[in-house]
N, C-alpha and C. Protein backbone atom coordinates (compact mmCIF):
# COMPACT_ATOMS: atom_id res chain seq x y z
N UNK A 1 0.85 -1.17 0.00
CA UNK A 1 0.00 0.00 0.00
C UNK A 1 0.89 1.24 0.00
N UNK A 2 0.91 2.18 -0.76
CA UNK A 2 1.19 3.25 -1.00
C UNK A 2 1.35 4.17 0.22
N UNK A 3 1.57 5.09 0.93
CA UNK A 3 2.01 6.17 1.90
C UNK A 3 1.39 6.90 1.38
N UNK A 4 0.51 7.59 1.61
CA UNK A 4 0.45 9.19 1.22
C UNK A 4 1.48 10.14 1.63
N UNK A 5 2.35 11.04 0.62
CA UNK A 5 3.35 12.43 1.00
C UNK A 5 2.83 13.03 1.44
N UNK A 6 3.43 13.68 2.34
CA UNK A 6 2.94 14.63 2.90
C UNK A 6 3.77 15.88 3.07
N UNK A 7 3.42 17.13 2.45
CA UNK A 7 3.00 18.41 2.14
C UNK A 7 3.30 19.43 3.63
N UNK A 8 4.62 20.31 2.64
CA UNK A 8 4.58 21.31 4.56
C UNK A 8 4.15 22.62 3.98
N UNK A 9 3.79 22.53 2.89
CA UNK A 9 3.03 23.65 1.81
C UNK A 9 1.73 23.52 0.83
N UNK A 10 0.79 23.94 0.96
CA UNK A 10 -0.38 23.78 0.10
C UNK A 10 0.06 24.13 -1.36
N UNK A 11 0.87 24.98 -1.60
CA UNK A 11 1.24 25.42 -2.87
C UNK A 11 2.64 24.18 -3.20
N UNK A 12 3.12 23.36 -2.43
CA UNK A 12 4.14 22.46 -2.80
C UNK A 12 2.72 21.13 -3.11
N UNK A 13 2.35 21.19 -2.60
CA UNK A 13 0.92 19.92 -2.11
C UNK A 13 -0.05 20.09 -4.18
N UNK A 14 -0.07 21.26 -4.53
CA UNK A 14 -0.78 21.38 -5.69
C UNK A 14 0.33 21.46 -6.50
N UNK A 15 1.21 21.67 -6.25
CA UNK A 15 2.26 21.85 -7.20
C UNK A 15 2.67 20.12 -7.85
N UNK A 16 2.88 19.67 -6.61
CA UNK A 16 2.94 17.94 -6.83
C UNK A 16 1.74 17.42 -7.42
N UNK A 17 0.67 18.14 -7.50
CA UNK A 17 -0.44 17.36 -7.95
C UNK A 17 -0.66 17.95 -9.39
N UNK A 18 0.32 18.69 -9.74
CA UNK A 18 0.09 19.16 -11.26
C UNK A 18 -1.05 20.85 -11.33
N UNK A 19 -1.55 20.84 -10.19
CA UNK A 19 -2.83 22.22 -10.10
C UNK A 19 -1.93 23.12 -9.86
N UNK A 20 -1.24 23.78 -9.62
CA UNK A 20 -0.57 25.11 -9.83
C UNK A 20 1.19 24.77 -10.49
N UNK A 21 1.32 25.88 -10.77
CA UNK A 21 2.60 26.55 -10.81
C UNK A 21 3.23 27.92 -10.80
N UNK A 22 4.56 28.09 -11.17
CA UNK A 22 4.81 29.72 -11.08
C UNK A 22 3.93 30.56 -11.48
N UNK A 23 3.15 30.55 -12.53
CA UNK A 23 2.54 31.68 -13.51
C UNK A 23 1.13 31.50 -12.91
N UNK A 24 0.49 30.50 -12.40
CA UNK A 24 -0.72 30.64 -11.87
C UNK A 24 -0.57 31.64 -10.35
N UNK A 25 0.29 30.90 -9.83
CA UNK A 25 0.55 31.66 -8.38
C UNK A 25 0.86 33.49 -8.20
N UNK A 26 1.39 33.16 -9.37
CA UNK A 26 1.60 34.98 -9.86
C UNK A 26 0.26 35.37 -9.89
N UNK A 27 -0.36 35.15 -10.70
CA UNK A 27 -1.55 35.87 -11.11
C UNK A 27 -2.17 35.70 -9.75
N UNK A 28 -2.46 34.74 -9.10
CA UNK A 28 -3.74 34.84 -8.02
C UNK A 28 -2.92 35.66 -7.15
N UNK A 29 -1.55 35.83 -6.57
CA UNK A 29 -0.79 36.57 -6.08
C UNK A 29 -1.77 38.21 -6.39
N UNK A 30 -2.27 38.46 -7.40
CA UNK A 30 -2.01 39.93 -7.62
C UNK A 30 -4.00 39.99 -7.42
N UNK A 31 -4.15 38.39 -6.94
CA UNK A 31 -5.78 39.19 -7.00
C UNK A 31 -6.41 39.25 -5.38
N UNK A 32 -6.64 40.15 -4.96
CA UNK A 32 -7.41 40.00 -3.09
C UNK A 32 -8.40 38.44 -2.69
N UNK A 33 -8.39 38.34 -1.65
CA UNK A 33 -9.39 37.90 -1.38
C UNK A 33 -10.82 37.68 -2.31
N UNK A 34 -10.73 38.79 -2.36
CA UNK A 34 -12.78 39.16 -2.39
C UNK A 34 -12.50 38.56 -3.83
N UNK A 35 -11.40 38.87 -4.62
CA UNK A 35 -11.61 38.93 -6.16
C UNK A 35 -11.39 37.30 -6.60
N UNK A 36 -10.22 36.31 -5.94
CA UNK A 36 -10.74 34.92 -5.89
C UNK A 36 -12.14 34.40 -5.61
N UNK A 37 -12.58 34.87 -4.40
CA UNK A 37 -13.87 34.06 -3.94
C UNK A 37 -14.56 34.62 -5.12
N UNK A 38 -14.85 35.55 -5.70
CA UNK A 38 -15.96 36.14 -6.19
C UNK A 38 -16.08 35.14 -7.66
N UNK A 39 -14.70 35.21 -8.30
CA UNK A 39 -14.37 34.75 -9.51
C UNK A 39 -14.41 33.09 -9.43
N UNK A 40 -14.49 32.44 -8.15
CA UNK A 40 -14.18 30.55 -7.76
C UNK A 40 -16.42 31.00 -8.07
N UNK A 41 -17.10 31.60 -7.28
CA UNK A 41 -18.24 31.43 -7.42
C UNK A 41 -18.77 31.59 -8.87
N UNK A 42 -18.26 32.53 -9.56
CA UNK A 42 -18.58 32.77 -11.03
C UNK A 42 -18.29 31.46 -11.76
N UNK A 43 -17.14 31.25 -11.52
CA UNK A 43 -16.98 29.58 -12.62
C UNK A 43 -17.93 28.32 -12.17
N UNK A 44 -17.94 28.33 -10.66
CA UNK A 44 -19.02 27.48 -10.46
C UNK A 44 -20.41 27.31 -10.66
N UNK A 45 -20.72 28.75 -11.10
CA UNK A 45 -22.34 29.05 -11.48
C UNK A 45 -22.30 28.59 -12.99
N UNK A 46 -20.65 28.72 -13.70
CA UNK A 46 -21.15 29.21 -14.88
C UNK A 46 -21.44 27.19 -15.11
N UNK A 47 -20.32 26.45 -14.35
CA UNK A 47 -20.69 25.08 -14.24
C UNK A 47 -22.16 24.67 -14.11
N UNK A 48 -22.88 25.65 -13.56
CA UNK A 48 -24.25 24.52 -12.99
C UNK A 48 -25.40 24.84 -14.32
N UNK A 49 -25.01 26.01 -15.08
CA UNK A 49 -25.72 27.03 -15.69
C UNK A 49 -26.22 28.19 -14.78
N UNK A 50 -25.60 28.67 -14.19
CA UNK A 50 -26.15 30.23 -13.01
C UNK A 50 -26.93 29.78 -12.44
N UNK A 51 -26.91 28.11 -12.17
CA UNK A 51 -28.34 27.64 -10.91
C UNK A 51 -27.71 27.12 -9.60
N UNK A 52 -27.02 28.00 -8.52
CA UNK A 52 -26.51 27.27 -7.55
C UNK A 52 -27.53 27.94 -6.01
N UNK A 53 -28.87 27.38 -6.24
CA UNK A 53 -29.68 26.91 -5.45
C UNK A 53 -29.22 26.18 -5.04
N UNK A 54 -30.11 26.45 -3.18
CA UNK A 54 -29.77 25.06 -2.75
C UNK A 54 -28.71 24.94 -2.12
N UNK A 55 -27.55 25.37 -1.85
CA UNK A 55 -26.43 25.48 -1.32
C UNK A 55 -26.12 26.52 -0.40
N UNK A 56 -27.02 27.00 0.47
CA UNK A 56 -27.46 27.66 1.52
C UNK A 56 -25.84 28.02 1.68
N UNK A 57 -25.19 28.57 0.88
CA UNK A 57 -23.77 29.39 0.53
C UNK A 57 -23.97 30.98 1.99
N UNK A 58 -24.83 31.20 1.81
CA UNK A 58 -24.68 32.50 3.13
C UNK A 58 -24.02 32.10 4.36
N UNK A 59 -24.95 31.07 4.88
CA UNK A 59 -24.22 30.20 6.13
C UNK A 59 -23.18 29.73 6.19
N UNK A 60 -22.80 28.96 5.13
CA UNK A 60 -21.72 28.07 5.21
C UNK A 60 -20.30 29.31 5.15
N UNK A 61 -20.46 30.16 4.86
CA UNK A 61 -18.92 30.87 5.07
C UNK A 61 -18.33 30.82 5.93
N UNK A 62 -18.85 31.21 7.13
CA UNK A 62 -18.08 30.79 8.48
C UNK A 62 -17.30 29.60 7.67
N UNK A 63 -17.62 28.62 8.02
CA UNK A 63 -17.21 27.02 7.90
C UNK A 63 -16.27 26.92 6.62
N UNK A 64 -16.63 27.63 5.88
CA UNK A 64 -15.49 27.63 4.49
C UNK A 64 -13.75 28.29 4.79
N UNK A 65 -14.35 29.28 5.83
CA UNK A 65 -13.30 30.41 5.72
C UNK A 65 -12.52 29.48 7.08
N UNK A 66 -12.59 28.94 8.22
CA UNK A 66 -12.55 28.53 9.28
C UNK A 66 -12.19 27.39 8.44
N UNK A 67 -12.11 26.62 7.66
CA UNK A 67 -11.75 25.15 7.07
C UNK A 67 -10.09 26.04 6.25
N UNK A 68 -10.46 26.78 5.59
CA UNK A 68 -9.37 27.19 4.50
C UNK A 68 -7.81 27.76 5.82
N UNK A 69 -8.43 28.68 6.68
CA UNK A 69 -7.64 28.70 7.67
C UNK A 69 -6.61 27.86 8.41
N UNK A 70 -7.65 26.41 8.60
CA UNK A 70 -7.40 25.88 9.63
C UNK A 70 -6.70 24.73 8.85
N UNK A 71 -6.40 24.68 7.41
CA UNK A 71 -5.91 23.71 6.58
C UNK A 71 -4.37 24.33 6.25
N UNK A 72 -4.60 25.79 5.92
CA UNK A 72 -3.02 26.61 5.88
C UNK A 72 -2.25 26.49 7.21
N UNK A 73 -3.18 26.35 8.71
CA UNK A 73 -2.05 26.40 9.65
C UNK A 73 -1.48 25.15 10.05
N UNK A 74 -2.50 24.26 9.79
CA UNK A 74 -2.16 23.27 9.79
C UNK A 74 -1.06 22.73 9.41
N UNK A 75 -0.48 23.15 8.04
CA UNK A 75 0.44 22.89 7.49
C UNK A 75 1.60 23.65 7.71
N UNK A 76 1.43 24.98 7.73
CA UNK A 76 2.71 26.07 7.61
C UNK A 76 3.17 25.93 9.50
N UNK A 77 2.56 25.62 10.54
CA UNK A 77 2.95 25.42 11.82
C UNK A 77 3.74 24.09 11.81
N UNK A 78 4.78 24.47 12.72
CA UNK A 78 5.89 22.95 13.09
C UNK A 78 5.04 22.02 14.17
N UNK A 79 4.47 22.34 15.33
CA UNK A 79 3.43 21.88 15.82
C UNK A 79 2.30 22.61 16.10
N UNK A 80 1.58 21.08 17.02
CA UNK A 80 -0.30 21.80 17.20
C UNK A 80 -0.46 22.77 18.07
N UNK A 81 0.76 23.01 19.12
CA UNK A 81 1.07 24.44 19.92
C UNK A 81 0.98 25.42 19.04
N UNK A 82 1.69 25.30 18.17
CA UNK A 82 2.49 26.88 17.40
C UNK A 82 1.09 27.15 16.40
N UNK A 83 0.29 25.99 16.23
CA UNK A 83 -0.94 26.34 15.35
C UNK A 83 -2.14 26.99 15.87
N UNK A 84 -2.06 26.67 17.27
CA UNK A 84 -2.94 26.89 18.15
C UNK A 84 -2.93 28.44 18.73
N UNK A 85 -1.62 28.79 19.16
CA UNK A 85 -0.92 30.34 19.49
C UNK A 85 -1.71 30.69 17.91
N UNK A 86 -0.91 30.50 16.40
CA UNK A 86 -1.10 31.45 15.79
C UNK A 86 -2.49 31.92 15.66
N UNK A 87 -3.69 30.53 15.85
CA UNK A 87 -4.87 30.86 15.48
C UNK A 87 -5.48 31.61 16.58
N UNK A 88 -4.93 31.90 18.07
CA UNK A 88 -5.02 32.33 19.20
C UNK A 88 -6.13 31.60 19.96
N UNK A 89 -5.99 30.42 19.99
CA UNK A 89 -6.92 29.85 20.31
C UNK A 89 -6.28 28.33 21.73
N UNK A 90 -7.27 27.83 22.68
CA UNK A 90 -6.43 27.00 23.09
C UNK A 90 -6.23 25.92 22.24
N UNK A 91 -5.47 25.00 23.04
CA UNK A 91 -5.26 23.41 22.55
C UNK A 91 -6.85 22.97 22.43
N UNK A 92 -7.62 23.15 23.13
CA UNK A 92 -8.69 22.37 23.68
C UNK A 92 -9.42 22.43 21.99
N UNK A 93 -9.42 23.99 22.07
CA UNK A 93 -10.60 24.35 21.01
C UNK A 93 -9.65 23.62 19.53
N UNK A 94 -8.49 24.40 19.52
CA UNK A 94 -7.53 23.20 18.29
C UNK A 94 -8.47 21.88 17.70
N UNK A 95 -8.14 21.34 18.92
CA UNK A 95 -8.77 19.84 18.47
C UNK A 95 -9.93 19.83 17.86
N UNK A 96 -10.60 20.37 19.08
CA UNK A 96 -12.41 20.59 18.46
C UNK A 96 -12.24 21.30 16.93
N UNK A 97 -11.91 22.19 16.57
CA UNK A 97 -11.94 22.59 15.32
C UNK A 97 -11.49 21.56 14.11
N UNK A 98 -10.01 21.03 14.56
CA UNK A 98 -9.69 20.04 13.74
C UNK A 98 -10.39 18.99 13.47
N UNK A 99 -10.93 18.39 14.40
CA UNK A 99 -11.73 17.45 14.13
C UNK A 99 -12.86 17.74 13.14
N UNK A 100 -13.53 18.91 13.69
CA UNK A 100 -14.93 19.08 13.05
C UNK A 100 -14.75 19.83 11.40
N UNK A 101 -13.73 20.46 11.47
CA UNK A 101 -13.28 21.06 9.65
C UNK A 101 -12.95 20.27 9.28
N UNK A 102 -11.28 19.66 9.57
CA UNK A 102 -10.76 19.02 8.31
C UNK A 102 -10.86 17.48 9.11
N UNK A 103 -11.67 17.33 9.84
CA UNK A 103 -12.06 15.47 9.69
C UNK A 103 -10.62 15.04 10.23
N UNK A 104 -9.41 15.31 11.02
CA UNK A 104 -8.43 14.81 11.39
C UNK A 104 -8.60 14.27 12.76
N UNK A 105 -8.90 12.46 12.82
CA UNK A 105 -8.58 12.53 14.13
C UNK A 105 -7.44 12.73 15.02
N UNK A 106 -7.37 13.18 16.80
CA UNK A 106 -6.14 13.44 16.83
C UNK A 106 -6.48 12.69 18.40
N UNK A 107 -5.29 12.16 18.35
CA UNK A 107 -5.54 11.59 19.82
C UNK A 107 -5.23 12.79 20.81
N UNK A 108 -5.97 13.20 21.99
CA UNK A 108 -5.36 13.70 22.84
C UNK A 108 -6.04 13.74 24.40
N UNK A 109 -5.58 14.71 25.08
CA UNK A 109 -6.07 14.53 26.58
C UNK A 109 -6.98 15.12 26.94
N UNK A 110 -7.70 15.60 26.15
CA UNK A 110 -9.03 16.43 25.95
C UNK A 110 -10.33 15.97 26.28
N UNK A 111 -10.15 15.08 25.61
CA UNK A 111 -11.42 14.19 24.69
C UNK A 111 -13.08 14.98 24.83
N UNK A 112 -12.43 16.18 23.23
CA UNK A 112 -13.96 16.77 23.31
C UNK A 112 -15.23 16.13 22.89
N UNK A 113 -15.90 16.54 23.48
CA UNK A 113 -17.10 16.25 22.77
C UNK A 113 -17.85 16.67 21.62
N UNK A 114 -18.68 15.75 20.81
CA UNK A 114 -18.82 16.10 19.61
C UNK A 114 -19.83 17.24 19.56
N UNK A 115 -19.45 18.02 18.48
CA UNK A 115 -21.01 19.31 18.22
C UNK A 115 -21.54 18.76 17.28
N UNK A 116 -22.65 19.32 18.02
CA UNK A 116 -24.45 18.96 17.53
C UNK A 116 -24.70 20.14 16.47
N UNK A 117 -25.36 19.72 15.30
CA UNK A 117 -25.50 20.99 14.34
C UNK A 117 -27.19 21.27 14.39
């Protein structure tokens, strides 16, 4: 069975997977925030035909933006301390977040309990 690599960069992580390189990274380099999200929603509408009903998209930002976060520190931190400081948050909540965004179990001395949606 194969190993999955593992990635101390999201941009090394797509880079290995063939989805970016120099000249893409440039360009999104020069565009804000607002002007990715805005332009990732435009291609996806233009995918459905401009019908993306249904995807109760208002709510879910929290959870998008809090996943995208918590996937960059994940990676760019040496440990779950230094991820935890940067996100200013404790260990406790760490876990709880990790678990509930990116689905990582993690063993620890916590043992939170699960949230109810």
């Amino acid at each position: 069975m194969e190993e999955e690599k593992k990635f101390s960069s999201i941009s090394a992580q797509l880079r290995h997977e063939h989805r970016s390189n120099d000249e893409f990274e440039i360009l999104l380099q020069n565009l804000t925030l607002e002007e990715m999200i805005s332009l990732k929603l435009e291609l996806s509408a233009k995918s459905t035909n401009r019908k993306l009903f249904g995807f109760n998209l208002w709510r879910s930002i929290p959870d998008i933006t809090r996943c995208a976060v918590l996937t960059y520190v994940n990676k760019a931190a040496k440990t779950k301390r230094e991820a935890a400081s940067f996100l200013g948050i404790s260990m406790y909540e760490y876990y709880l977040y990790i678990n509930r965004y990116l689905d990582i179990k993690q063993t620890n001395i916590f043992k939170p309990k699960k949230w109810k949606r």
